[in-house]
C-alpha atoms as a PDB file:
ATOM      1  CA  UNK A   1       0.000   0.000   0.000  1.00  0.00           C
ATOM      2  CA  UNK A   2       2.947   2.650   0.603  1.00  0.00           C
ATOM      3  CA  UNK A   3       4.244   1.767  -2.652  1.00  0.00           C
ATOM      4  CA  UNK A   4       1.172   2.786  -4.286  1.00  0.00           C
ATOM      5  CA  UNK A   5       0.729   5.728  -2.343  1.00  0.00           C
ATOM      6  CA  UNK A   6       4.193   6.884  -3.088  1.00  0.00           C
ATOM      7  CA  UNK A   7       3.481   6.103  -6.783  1.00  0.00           C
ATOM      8  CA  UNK A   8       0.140   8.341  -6.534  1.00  0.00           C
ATOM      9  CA  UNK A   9       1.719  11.301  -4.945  1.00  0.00           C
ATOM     10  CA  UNK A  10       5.010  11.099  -7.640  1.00  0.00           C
ATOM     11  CA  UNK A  11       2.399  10.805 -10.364  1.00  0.00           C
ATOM     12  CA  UNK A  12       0.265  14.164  -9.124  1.00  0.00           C
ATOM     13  CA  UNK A  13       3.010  15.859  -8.470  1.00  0.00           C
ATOM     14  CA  UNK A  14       4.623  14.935 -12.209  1.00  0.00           C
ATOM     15  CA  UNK A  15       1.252  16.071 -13.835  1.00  0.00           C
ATOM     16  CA  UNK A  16       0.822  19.451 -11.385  1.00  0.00           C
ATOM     17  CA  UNK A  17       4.854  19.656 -12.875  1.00  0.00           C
ATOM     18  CA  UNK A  18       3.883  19.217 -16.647  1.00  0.00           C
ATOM     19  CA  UNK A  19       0.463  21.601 -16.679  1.00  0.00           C
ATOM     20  CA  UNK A  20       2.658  24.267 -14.707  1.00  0.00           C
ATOM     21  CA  UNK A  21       5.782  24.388 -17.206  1.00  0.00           C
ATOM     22  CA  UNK A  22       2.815  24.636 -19.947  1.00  0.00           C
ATOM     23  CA  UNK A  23       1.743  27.144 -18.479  1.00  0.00           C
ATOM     24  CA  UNK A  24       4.922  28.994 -17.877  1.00  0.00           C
ATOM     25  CA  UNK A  25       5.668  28.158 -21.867  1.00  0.00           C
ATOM     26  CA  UNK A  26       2.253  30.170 -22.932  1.00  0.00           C
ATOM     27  CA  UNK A  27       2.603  32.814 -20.790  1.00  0.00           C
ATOM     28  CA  UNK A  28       6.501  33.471 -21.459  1.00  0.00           C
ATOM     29  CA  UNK A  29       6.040  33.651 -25.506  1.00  0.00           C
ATOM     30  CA  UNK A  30       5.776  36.467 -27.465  1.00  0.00           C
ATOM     31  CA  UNK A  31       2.138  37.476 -28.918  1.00  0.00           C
ATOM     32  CA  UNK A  32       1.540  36.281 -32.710  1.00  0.00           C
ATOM     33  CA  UNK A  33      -0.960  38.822 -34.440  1.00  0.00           C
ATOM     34  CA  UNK A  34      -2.212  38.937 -37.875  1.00  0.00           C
ATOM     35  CA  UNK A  35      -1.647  41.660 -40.324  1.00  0.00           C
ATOM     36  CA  UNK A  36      -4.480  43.458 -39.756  1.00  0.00           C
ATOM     37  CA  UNK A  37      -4.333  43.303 -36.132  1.00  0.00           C
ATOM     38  CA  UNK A  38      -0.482  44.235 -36.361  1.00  0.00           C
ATOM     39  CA  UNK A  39      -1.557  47.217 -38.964  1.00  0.00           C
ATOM     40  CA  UNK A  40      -3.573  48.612 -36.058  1.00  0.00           C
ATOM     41  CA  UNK A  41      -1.208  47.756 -33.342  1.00  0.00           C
ATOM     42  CA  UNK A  42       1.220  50.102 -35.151  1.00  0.00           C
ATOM     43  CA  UNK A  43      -0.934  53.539 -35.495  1.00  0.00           C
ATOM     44  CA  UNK A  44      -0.332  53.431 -31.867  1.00  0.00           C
ATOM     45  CA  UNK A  45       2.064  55.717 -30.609  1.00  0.00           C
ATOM     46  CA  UNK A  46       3.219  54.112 -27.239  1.00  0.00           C
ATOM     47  CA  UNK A  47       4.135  50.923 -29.599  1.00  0.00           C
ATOM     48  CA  UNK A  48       7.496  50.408 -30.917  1.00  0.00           C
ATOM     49  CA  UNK A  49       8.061  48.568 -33.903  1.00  0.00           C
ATOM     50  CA  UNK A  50      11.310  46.788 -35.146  1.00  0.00           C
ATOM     51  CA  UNK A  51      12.570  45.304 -38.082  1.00  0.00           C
ATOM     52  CA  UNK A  52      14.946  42.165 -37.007  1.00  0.00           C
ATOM     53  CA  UNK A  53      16.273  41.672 -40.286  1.00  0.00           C
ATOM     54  CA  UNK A  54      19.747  42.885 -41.543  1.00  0.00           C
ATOM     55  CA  UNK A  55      20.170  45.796 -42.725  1.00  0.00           C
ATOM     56  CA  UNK A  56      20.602  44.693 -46.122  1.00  0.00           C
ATOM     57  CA  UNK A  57      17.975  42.867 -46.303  1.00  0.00           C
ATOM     58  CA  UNK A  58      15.794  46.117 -44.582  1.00  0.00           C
ATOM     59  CA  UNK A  59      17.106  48.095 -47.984  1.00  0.00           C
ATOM     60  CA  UNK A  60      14.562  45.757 -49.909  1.00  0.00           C
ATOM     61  CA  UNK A  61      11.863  47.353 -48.215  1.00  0.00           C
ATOM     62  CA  UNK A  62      10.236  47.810 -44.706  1.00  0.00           C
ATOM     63  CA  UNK A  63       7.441  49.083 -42.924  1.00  0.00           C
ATOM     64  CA  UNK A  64       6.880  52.580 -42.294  1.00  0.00           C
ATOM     65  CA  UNK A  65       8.204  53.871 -38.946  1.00  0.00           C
ATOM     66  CA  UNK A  66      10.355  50.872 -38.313  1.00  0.00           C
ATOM     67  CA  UNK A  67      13.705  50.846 -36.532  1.00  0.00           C
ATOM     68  CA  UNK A  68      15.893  48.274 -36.931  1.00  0.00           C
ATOM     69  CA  UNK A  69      17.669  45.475 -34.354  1.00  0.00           C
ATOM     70  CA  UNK A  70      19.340  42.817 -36.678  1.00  0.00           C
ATOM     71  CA  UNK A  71      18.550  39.724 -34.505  1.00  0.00           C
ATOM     72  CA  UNK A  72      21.644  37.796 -36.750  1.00  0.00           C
ATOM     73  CA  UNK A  73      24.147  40.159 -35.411  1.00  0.00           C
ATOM     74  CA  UNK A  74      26.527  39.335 -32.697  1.00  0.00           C
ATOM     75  CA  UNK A  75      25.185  41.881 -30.397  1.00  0.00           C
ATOM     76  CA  UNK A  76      21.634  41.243 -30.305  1.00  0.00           C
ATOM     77  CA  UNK A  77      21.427  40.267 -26.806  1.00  0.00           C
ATOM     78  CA  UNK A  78      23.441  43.416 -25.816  1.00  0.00           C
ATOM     79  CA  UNK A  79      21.161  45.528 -27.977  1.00  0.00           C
ATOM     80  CA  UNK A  80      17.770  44.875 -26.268  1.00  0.00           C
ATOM     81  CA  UNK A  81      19.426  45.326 -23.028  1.00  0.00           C
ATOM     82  CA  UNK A  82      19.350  48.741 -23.759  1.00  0.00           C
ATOM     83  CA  UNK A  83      15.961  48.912 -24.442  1.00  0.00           C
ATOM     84  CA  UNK A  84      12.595  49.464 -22.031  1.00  0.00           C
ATOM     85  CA  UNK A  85      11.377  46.580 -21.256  1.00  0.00           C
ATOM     86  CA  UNK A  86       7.877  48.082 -20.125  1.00  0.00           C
ATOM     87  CA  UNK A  87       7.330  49.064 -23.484  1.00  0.00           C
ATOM     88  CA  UNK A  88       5.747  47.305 -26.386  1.00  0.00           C
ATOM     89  CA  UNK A  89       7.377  46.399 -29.427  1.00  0.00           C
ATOM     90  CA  UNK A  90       5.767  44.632 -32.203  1.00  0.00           C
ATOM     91  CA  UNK A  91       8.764  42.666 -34.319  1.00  0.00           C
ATOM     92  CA  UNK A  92       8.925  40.903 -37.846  1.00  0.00           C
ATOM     93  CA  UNK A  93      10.821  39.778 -40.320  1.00  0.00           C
ATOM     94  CA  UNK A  94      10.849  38.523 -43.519  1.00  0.00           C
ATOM     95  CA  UNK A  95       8.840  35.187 -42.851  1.00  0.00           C
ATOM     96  CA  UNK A  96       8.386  34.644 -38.969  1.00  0.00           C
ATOM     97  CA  UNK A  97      10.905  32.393 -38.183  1.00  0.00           C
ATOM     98  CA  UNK A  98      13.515  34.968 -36.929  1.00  0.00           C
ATOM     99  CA  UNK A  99      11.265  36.839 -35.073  1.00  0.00           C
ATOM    100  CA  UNK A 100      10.172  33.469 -32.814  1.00  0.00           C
ATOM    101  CA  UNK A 101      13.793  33.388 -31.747  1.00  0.00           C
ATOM    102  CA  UNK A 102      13.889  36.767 -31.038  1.00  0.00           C
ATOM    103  CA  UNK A 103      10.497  37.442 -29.656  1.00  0.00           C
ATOM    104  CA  UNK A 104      11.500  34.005 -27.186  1.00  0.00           C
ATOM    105  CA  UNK A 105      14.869  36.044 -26.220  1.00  0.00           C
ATOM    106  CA  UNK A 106      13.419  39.082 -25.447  1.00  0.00           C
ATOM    107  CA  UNK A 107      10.478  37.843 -23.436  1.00  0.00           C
ATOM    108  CA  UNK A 108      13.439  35.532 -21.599  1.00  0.00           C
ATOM    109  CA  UNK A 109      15.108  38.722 -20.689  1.00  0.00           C
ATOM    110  CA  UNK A 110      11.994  40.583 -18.806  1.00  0.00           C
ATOM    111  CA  UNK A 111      10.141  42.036 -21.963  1.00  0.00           C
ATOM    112  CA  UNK A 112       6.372  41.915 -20.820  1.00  0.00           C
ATOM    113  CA  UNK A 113       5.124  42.758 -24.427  1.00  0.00           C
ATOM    114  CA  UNK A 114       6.090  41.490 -27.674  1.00  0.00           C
ATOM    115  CA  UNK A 115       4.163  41.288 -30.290  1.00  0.00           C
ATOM    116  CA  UNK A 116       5.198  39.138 -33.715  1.00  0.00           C
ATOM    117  CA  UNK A 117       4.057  39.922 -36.970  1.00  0.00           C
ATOM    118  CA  UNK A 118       2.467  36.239 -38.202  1.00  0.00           C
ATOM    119  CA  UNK A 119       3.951  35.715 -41.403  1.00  0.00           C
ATOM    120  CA  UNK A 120       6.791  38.402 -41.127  1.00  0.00           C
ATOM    121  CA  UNK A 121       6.668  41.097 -44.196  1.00  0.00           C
ATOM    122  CA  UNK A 122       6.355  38.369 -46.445  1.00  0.00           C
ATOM    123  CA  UNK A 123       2.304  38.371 -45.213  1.00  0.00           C
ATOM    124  CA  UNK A 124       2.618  41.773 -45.022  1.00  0.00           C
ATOM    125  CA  UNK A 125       3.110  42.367 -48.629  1.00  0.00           C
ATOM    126  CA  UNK A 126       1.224  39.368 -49.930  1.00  0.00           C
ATOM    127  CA  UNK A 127      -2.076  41.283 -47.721  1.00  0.00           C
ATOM    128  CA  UNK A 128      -0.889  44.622 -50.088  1.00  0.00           C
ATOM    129  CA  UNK A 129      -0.233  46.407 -47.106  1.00  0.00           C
ATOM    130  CA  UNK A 130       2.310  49.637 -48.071  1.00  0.00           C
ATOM    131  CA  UNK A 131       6.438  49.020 -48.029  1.00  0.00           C
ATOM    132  CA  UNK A 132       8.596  52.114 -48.147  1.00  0.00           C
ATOM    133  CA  UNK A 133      11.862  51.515 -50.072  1.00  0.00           C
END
């Protein structure tokens, strides 16, 4: 009987374990928004947006108002040190798949909002939304 109580209480605790590191995992990644809801997320003022791609690659074309943070350079992680981390900022790049990794790094160093850009400005364009050159 102690064995099975033992099992019981390792197997509760093991599930409380597994639902609470879920948890964690949802609530530590960055927001993914669509276009539209990104278009609208940028008219706001208090929002910052960012453009993670190189800069060479930002020369193709970006979205009005954007700074740039090249998440591929060696200094990323030094870069969004310097920045508030009680702001928003609403990231993308060209497909989405940068902007996870950086979106998961910035929320892993205290950022409480970050919003990505579902698709990156690939979506962006393909929706005819405006580039500036």
């Amino acid at each position: 009987m102690k064995n099975y109580l033992k099992s019981a209480i390792l197997s509760f605790f093991l599930l409380a374990l597994a639902f609470y590191s879920q948890a964690q995992t949802a609530q530590d990644s960055a927001k993914v928004v669509s276009v539209d809801k990104f278009e609208k997320l940028i008219s706001k003022k208090k929002n910052t947006l960012l453009d993670i791609r190189t800069p060479e690659e930002m020369k193709e074309g970006y979205i009005s108002g954007a700074g740039n943070l090249d998440f591929l350079a060696e200094d990323f992680s030094e870069k969004i040190e310097t920045l508030d981390k009680s702001k928003t900022y609403l990231l993308y790049c060209r497909s989405g798949k940068r902007t996870a990794k950086a979106g998961a790094a910035m929320k892993a160093a205290g950022f409480k909002h970050v919003i990505m850009l579902d698709g990156g400005i690939t979506a962006w364009k393909n929706e005819g939304k405006p580039i500036k050159d």
